[in-house]
N, C-alpha and C. Protein backbone atom coordinates (compact mmCIF):
# COMPACT_ATOMS: atom_id res chain seq x y z
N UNK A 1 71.86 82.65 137.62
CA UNK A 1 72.48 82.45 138.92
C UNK A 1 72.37 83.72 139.74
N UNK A 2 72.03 83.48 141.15
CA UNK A 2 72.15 84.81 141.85
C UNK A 2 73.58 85.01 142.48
N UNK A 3 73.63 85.92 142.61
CA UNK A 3 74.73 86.38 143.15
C UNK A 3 75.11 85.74 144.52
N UNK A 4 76.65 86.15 145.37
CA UNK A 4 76.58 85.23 146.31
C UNK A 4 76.89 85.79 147.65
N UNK A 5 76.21 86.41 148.44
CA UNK A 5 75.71 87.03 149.26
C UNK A 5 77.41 87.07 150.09
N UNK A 6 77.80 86.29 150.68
CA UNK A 6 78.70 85.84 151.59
C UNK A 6 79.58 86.19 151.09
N UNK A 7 80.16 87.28 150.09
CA UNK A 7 81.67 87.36 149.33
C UNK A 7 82.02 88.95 149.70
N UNK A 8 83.15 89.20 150.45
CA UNK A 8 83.45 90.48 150.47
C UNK A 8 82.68 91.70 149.52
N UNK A 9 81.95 92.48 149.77
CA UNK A 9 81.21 93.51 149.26
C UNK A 9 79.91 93.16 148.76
N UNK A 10 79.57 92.12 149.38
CA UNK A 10 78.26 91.87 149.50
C UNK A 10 77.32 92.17 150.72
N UNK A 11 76.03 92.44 151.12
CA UNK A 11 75.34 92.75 151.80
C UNK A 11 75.51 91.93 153.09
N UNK A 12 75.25 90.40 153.09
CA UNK A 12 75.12 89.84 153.89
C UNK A 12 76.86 89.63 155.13
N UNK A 13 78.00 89.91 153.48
CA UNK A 13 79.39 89.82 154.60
C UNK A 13 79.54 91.17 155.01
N UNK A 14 79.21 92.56 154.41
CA UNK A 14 78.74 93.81 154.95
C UNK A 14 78.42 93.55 156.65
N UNK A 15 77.30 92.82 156.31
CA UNK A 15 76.19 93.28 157.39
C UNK A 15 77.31 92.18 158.97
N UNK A 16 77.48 90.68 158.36
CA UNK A 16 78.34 90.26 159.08
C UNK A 16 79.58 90.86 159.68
N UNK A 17 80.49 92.03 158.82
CA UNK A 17 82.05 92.59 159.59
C UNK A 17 80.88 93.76 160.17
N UNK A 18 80.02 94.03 159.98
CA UNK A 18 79.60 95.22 161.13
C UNK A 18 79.53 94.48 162.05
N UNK A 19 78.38 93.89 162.17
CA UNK A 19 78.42 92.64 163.59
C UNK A 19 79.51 92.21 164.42
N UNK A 20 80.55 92.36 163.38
CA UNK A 20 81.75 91.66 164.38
C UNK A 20 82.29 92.70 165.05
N UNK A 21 82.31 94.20 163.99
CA UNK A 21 83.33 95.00 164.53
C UNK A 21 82.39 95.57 165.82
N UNK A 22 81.01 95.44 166.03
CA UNK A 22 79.97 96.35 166.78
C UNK A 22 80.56 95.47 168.34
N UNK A 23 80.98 94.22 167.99
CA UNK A 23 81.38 92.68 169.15
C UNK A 23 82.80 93.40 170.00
N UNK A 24 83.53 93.65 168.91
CA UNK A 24 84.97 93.82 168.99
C UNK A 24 85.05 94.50 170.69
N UNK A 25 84.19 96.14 170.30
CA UNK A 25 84.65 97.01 171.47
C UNK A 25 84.16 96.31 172.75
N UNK A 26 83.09 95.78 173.03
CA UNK A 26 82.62 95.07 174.14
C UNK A 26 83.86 93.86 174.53
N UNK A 27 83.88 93.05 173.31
CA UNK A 27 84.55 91.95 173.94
C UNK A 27 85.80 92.47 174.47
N UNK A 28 86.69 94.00 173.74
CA UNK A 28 88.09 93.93 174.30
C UNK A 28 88.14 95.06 175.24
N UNK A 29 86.72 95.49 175.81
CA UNK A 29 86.72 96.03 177.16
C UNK A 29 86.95 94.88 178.04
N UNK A 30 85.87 93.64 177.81
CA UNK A 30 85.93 92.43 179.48
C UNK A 30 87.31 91.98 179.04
N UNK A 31 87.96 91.82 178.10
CA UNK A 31 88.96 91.22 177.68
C UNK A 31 90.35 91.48 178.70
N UNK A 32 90.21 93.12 178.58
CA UNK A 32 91.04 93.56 179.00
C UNK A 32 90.81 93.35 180.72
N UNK A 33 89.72 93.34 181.20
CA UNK A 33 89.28 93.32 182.63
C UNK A 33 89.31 92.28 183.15
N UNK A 34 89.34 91.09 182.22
CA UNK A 34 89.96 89.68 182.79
C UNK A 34 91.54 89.33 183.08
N UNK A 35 91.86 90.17 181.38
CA UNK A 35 93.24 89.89 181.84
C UNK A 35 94.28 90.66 183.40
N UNK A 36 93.45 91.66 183.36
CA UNK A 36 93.98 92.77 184.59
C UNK A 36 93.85 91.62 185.86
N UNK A 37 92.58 91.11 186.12
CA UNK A 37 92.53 90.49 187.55
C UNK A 37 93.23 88.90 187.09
N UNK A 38 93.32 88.43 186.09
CA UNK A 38 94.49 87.33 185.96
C UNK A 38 95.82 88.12 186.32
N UNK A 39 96.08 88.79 185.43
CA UNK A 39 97.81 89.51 186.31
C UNK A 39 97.78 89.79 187.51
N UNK A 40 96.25 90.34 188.48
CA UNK A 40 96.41 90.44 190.02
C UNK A 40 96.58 89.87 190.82
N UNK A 41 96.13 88.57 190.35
CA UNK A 41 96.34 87.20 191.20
C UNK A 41 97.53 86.19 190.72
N UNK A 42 98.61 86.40 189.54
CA UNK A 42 99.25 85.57 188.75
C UNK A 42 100.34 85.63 189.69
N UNK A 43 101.13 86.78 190.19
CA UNK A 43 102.24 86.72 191.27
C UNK A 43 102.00 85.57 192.02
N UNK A 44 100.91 85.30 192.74
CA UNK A 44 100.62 84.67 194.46
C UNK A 44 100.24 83.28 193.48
N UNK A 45 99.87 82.47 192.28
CA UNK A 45 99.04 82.05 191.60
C UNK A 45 100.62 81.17 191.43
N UNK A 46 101.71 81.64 191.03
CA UNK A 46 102.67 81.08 190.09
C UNK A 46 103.74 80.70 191.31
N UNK A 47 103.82 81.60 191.83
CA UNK A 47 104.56 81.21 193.71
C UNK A 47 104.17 79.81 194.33
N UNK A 48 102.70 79.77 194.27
CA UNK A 48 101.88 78.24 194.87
C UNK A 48 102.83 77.24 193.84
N UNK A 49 102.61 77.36 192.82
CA UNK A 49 102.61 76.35 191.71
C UNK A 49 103.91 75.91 191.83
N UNK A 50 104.43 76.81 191.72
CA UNK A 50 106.48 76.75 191.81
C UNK A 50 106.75 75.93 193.27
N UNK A 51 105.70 75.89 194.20
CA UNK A 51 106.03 75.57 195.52
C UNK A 51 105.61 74.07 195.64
N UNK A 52 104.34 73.68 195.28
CA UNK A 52 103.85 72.52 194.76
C UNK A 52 105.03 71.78 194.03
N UNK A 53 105.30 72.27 192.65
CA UNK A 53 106.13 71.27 191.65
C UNK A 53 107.37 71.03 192.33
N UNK A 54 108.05 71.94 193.48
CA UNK A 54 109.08 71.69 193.86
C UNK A 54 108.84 70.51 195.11
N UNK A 55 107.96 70.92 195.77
CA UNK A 55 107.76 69.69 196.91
C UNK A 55 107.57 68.61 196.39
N UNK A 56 107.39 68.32 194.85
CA UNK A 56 106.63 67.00 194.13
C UNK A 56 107.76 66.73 193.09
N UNK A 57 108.71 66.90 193.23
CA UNK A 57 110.16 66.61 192.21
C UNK A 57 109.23 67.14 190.69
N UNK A 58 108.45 67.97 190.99
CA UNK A 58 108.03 68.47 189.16
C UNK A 58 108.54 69.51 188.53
N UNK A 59 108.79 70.03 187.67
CA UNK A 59 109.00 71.24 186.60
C UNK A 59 107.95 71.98 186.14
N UNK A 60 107.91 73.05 186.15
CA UNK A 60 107.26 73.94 185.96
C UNK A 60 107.54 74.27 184.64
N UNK A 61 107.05 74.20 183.28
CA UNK A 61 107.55 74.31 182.28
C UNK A 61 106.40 75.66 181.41
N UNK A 62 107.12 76.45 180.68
CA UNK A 62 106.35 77.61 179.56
C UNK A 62 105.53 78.34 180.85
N UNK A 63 106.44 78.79 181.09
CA UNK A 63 105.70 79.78 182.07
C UNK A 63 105.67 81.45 181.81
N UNK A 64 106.18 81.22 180.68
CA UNK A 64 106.35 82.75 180.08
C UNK A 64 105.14 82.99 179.01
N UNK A 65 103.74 82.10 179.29
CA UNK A 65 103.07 81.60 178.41
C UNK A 65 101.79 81.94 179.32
N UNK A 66 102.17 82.39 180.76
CA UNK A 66 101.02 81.48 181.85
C UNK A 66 99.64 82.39 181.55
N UNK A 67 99.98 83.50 181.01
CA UNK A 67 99.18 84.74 181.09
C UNK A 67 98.88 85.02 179.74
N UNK A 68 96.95 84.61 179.22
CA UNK A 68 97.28 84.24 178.30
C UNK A 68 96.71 85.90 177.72
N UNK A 69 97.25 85.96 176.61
CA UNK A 69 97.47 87.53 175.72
C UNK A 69 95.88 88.30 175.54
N UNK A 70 95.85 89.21 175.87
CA UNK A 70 94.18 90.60 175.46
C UNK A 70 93.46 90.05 174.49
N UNK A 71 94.26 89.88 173.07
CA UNK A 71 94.18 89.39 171.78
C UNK A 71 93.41 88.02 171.98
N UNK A 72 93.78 86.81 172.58
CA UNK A 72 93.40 85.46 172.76
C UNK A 72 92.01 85.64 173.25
N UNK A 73 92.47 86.37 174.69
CA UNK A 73 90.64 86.65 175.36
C UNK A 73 89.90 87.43 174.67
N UNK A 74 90.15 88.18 173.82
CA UNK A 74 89.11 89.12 173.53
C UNK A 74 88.33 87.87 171.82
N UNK A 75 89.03 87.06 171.34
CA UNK A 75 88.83 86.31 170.48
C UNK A 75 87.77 85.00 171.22
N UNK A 76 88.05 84.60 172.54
CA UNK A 76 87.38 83.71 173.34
C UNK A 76 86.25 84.76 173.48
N UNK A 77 86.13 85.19 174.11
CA UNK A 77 84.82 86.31 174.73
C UNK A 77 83.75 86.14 173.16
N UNK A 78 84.64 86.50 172.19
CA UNK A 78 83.51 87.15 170.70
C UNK A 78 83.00 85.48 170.33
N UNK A 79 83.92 84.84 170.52
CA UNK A 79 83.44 83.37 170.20
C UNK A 79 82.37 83.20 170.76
N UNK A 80 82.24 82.72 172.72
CA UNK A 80 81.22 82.85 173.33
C UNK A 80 79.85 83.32 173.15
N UNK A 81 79.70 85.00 172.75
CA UNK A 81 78.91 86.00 172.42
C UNK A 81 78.52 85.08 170.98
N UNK A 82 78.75 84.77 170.31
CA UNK A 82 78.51 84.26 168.91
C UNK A 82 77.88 83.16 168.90
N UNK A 83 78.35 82.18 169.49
CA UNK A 83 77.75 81.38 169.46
C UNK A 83 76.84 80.93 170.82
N UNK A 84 76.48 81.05 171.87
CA UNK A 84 76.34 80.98 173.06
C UNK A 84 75.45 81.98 173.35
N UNK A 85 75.31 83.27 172.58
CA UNK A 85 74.61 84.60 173.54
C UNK A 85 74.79 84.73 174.72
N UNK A 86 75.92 85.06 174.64
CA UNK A 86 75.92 85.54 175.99
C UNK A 86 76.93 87.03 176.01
N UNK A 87 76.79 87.61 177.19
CA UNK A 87 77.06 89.33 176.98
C UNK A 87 78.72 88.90 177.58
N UNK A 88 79.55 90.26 176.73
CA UNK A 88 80.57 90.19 176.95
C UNK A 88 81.30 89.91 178.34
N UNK A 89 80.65 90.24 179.49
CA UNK A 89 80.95 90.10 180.91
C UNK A 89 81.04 88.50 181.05
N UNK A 90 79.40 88.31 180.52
CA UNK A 90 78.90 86.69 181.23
C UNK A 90 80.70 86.14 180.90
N UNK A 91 80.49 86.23 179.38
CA UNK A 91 81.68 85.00 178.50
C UNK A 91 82.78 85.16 178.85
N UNK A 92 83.29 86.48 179.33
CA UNK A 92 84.57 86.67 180.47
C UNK A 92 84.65 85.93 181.49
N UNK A 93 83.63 86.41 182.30
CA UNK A 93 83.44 85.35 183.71
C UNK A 93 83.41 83.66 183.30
N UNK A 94 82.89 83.25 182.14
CA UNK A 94 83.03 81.50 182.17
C UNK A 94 84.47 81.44 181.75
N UNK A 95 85.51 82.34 181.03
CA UNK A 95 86.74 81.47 180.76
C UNK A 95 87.62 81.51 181.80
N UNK A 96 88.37 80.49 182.30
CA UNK A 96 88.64 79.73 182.79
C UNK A 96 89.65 79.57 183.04
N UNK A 97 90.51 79.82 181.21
CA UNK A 97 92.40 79.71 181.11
C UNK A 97 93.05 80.97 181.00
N UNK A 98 92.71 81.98 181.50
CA UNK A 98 93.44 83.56 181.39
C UNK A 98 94.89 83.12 182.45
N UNK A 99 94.96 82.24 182.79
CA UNK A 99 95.95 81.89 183.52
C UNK A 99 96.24 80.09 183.23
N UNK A 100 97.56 80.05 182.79
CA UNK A 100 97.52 78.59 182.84
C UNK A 100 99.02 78.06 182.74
N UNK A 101 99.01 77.10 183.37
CA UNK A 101 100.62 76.38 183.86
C UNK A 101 100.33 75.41 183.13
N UNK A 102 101.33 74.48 183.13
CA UNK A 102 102.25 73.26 183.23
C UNK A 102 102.92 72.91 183.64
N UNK A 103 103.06 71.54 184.30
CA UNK A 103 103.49 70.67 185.57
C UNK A 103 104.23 69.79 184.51
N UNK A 104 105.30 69.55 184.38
CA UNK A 104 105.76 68.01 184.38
C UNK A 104 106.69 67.61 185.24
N UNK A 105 106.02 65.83 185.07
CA UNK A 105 106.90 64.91 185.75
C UNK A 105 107.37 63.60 185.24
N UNK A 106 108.41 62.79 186.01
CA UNK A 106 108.72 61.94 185.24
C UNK A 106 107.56 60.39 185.35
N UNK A 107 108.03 59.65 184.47
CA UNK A 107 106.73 58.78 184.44
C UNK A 107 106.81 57.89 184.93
N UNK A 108 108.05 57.34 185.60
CA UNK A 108 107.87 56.64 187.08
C UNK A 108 106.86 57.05 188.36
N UNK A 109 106.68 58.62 188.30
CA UNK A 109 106.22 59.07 189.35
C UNK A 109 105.11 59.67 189.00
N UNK A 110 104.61 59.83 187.84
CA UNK A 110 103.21 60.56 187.29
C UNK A 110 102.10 60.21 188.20
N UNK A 111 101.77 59.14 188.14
CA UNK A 111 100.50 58.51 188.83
C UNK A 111 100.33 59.40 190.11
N UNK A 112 101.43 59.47 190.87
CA UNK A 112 101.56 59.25 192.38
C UNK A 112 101.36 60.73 192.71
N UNK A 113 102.23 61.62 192.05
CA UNK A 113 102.73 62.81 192.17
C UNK A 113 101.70 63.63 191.41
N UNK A 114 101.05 63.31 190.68
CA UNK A 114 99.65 64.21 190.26
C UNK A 114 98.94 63.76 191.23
N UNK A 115 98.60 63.30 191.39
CA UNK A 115 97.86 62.86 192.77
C UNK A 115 97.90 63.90 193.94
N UNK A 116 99.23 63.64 194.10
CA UNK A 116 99.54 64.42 195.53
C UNK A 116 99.48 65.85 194.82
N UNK A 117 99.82 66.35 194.11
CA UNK A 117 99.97 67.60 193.52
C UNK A 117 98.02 68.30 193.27
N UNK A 118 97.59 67.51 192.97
CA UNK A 118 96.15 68.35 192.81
C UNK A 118 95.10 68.03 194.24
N UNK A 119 95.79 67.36 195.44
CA UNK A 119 95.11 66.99 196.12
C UNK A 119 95.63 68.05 197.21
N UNK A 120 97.19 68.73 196.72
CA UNK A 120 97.94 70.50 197.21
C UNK A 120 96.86 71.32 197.24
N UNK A 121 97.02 70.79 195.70
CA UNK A 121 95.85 72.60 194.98
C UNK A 121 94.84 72.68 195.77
N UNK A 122 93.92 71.67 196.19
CA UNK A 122 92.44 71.53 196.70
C UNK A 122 92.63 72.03 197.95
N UNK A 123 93.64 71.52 198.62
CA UNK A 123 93.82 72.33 200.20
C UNK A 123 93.87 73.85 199.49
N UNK A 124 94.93 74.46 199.19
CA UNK A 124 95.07 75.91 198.93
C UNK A 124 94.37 76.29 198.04
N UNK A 125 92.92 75.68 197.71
CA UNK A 125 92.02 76.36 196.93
C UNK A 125 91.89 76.87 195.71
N UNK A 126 93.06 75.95 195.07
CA UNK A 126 93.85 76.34 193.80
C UNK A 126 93.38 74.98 192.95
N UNK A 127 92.71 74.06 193.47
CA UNK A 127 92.17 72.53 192.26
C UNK A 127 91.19 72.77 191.58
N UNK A 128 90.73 73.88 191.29
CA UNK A 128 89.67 73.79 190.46
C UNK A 128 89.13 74.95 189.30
N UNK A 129 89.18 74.64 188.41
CA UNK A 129 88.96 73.65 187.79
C UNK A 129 90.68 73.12 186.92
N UNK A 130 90.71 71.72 186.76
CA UNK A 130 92.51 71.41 186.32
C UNK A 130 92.24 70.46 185.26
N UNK A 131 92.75 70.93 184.28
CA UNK A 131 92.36 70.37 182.86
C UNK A 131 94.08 69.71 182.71
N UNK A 132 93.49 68.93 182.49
CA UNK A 132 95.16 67.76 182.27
C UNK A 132 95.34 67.38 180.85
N UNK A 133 96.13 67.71 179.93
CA UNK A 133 96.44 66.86 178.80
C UNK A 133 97.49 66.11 178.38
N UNK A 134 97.41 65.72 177.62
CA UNK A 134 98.64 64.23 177.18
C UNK A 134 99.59 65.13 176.67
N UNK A 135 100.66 64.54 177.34
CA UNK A 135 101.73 65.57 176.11
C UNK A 135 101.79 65.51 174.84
N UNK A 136 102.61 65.82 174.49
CA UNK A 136 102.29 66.29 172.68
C UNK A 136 103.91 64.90 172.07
């Protein structure tokens, strides 16, 4: 039997944690440079939102969440780079959720009031891109 390349102190997982750690410093330079211009815009970003859900009887819920952590992006970015090739900047610039809310409403009024609520955002330049999921 040969040995098994992929096991801590082997060549090939060697050669793999260099790779990652060589990823690390790049990814948690853009990491950090995404999250900076998400916090620059998150004040004026969370004001809209709060202004929206209130004109639309909605709640603004986990908002202490909205800004998502160095750690998260710099783990998205190395993902990207890994699988994707693409340079730490590009894979910064495609993500998307360094900032992210939640809206709820009640379900008499869901239909109506998402509606009117992302058709807000699109005037103030804030609809895009809006990823909607089912609650949990």
């Amino acid at each position: 039997m040969s040995p098994t390349l992929d096991r801590p102190g082997s060549r090939l997982f060697s050669a793999a944690a260099q790779g990652a750690r060589a990823a690390a410093r790049p990814a948690r330079v853009a990491a950090r440079a995404l999250r900076a211009r998400a916090r620059a815009v998150e004040p004026g970003v969370t004001r809209e939102l709060n202004a929206v859900a209130s004109e639309h009887g909605a709640t603004m819920v986990g908002l202490r969440y909205r800004l998502k952590s160095q750690a998260s992006l710099q783990r998205k970015i190395v993902m990207r780079m890994s699988s994707r090739g693409e340079t730490p900047e590009v894979a910064g610039d495609r993500i998307k959720d360094a900032l992210r809310y939640t809206m709820t409403l009640s379900d008499e009024r869901l239909a109506l009031q998402v509606r009117r609520s992302l058709d807000r955002l699109a005037e103030d330049g804030l609809g895009s891109p809006v990823t909607m999921k089912p609650p949990r």
